[in-house]
C-alpha atoms as a PDB file:
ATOM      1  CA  UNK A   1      -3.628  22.788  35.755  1.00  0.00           C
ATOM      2  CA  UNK A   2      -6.350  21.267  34.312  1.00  0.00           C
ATOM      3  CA  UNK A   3      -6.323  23.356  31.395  1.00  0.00           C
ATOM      4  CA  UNK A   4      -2.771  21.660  30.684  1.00  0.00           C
ATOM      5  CA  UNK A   5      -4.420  18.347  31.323  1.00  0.00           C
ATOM      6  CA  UNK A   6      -6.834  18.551  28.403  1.00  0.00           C
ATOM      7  CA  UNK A   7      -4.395  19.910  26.492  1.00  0.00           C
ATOM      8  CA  UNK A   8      -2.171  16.806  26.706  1.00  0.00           C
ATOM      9  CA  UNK A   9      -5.075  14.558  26.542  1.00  0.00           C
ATOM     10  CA  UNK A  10      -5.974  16.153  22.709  1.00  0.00           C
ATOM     11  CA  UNK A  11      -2.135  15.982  21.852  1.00  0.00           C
ATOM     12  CA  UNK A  12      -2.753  12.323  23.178  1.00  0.00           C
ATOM     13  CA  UNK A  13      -5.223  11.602  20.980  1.00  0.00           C
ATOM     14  CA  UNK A  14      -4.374  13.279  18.030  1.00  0.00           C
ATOM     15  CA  UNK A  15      -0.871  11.401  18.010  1.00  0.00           C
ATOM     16  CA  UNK A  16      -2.893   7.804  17.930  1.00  0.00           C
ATOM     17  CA  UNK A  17      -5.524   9.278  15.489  1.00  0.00           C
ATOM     18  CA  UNK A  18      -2.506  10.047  13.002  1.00  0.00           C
ATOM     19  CA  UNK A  19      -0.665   6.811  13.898  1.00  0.00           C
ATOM     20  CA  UNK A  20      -3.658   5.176  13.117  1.00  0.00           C
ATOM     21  CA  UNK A  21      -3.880   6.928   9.826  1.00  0.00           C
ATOM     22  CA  UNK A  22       0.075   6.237   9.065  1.00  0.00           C
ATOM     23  CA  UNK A  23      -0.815   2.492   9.184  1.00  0.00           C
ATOM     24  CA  UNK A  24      -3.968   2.290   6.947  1.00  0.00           C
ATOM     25  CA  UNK A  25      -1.830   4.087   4.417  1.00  0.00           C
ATOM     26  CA  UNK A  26       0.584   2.176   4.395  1.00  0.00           C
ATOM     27  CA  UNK A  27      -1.744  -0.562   3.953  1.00  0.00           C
ATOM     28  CA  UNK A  28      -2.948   0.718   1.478  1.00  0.00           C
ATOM     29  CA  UNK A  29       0.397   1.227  -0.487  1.00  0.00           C
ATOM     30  CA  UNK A  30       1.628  -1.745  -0.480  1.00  0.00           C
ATOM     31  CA  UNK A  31      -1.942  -3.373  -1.551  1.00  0.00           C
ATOM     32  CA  UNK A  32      -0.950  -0.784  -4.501  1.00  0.00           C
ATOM     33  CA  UNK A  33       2.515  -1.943  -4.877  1.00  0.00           C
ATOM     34  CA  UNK A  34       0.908  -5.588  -4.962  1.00  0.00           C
ATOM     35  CA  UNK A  35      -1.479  -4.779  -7.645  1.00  0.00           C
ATOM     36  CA  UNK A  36       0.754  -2.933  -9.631  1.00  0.00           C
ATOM     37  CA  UNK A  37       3.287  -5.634  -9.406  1.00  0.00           C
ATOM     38  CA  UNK A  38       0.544  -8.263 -10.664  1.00  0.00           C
ATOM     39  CA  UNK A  39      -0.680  -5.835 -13.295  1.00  0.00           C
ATOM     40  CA  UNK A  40       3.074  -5.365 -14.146  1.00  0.00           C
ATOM     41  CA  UNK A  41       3.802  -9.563 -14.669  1.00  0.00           C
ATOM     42  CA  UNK A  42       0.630  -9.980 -17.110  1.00  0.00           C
ATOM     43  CA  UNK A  43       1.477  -7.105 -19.670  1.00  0.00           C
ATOM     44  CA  UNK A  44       5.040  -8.352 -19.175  1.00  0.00           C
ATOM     45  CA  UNK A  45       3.840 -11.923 -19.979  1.00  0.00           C
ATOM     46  CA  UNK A  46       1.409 -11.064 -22.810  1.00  0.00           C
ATOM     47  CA  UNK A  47       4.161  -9.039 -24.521  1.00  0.00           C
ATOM     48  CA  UNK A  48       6.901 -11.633 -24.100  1.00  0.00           C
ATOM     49  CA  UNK A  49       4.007 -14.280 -25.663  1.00  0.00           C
ATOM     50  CA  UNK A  50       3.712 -11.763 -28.578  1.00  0.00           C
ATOM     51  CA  UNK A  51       7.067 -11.881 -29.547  1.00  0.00           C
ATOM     52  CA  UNK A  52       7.545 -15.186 -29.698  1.00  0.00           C
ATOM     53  CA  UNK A  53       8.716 -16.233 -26.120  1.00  0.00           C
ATOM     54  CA  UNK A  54       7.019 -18.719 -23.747  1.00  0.00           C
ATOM     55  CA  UNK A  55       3.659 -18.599 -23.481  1.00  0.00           C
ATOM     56  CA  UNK A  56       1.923 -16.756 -20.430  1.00  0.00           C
ATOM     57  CA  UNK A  57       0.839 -19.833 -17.960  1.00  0.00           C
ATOM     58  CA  UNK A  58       4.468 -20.530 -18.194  1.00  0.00           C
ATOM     59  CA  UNK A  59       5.500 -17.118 -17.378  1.00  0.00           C
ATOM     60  CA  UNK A  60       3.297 -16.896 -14.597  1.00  0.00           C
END
């Protein structure tokens, strides 16, 4: 009985451990998505200012 116990304790524990990791990665993604979506608007800007269109502080 107490074997079973400890057993579902670890499961216990394991679950909020990867729960825990779930989150911070998803964190982290969409700090990714956020930086690639800034990175994304500047070359976009600087190209558009290249060919001619508005210039990048209007852009942005």
């Amino acid at each position: 009985m107490i074997g079973i116990a400890l057993v579902l304790a670890d499961l216990a524990d394991i679950r909020a451990e990867m729960r825990q990791d779930l989150a911070a990665l998803g964190d982290e993604l969409a700090g990714l998505r956020r930086h690639m979506d800034d990175r994304f608007a500047a070359i976009q800007s600087k190209r558009l200012h290249k060919l001619g269109g508005l210039p990048p502080e209007v852009i942005n």
